[in-house]
N, C-alpha and C. Protein backbone atom coordinates (compact mmCIF):
# COMPACT_ATOMS: atom_id res chain seq x y z
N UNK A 1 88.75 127.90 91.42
CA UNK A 1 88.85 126.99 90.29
C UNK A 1 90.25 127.01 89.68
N UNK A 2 90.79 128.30 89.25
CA UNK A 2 92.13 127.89 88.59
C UNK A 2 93.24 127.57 89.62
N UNK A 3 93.28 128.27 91.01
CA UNK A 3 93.84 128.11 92.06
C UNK A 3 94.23 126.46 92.01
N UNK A 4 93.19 125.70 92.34
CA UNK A 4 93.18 124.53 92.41
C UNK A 4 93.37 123.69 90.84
N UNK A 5 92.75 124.09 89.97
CA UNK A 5 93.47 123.32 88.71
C UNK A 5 94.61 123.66 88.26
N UNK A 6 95.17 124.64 88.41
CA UNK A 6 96.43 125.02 88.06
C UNK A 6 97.66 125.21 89.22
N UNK A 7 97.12 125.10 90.47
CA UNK A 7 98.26 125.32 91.41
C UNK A 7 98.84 126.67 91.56
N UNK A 8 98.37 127.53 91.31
CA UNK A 8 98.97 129.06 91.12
C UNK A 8 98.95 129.49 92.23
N UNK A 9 99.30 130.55 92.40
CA UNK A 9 99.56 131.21 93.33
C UNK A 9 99.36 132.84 93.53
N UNK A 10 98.74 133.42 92.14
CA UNK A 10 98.37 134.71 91.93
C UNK A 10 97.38 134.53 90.76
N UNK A 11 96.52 135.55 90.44
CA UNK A 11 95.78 135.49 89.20
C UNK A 11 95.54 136.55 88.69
N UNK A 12 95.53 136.97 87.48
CA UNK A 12 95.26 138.54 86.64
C UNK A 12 94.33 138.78 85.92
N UNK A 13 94.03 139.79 85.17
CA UNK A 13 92.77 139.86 84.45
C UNK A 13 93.21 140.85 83.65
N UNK A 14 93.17 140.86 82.47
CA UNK A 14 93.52 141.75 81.43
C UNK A 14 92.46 142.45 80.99
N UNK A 15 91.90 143.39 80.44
CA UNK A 15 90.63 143.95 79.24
C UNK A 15 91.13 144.02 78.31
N UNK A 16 90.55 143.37 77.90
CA UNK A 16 91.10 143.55 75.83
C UNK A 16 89.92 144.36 75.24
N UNK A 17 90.30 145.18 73.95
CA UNK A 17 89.30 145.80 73.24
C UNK A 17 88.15 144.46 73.13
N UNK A 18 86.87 145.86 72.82
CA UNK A 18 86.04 145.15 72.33
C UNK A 18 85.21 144.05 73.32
N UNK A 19 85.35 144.46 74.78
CA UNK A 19 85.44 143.59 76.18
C UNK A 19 85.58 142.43 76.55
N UNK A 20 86.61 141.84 75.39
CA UNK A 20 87.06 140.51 75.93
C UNK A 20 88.28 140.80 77.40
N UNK A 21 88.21 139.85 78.19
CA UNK A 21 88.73 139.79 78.93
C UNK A 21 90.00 138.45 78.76
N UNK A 22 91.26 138.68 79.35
CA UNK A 22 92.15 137.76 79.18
C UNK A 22 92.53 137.49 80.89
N UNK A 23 92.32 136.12 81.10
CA UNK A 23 92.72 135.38 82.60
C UNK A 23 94.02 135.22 82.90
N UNK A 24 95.40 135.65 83.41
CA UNK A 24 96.74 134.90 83.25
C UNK A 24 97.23 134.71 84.58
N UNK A 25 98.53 134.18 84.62
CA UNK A 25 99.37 134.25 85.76
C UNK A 25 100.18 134.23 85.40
N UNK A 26 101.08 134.92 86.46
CA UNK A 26 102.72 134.96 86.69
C UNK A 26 103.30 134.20 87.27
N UNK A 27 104.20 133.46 86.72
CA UNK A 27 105.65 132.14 87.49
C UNK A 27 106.70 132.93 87.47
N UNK A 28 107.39 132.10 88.38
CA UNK A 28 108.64 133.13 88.44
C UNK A 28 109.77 131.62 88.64
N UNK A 29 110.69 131.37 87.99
CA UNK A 29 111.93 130.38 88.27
C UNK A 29 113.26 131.14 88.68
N UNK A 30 114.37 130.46 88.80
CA UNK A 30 115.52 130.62 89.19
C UNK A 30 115.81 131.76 88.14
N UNK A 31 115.61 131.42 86.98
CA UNK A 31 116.71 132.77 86.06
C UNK A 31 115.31 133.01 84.91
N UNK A 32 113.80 132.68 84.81
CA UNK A 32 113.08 132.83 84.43
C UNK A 32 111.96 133.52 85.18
N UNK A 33 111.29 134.42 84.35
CA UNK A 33 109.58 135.03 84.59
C UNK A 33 108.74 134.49 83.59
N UNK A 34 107.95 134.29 83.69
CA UNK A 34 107.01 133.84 82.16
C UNK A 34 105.32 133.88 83.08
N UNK A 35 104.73 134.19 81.43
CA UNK A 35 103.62 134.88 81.67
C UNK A 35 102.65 133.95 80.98
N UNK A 36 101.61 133.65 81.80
CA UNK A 36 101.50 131.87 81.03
C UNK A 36 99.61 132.29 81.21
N UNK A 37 99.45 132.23 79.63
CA UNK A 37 97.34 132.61 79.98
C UNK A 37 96.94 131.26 79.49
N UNK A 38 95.80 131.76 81.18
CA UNK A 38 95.12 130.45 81.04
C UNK A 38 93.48 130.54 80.43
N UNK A 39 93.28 132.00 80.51
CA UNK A 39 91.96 131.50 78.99
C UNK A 39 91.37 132.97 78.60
N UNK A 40 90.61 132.90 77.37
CA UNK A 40 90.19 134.70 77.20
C UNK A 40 88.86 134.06 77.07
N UNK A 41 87.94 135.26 77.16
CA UNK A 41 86.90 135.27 77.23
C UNK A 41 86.05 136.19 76.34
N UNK A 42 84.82 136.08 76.01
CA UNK A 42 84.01 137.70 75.59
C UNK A 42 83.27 137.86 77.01
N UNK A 43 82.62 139.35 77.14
CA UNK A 43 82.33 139.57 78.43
C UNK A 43 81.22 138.76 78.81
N UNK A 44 80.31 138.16 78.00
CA UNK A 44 79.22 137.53 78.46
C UNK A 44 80.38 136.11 78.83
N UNK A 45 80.65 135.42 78.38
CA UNK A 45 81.16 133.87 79.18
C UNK A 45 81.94 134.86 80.39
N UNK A 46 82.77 135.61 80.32
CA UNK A 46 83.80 136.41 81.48
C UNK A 46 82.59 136.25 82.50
N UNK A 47 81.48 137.00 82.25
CA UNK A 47 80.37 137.55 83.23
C UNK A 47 79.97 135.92 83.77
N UNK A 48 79.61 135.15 83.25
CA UNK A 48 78.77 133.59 83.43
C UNK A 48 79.93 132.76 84.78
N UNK A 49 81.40 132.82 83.94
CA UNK A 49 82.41 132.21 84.35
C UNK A 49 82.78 132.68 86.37
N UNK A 50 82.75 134.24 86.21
CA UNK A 50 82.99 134.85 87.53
C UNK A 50 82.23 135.30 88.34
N UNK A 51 80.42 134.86 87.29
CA UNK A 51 79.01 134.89 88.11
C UNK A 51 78.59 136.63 88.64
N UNK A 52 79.27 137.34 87.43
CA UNK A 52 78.65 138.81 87.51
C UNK A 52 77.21 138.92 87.09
C-alpha cells in the first residue's frame, strides 16, 4: 500500500510510548536526507492496518 501510493522505496516503523506506532521513510537527494512520516497510529488501528 504505501509502496505503491507513495513510490518509496524503504519503509520504517517507530514505537512510540504508550504503543502508538509511527510509519516513515527515508529520501535521500543530491545534498539532502529528510525523514518524511507518513502516518501514526495507536496499536489497535497499527494492528487492523498491518492485519496483526
Amino acid at each position: 500500500m504505501y509502496i505503491q501510493s507513495y513510490q518509496i522505496t524503504n519503509l520504517w516503523k517507530y514505537d512510540l510510548p504508550n504503543a502508538w506506532r509511527l510509519v516513515y521513510t527515508i529520501e535521500t537527494g543530491e545534498v539532502t536526507v529528510m525523514n518524511i512520516i507518513l502516518e501514526w497510529f495507536d496499536h489497535k488501528d497499527y494492528e487492523k492496518r498491518f492485519r496483526y
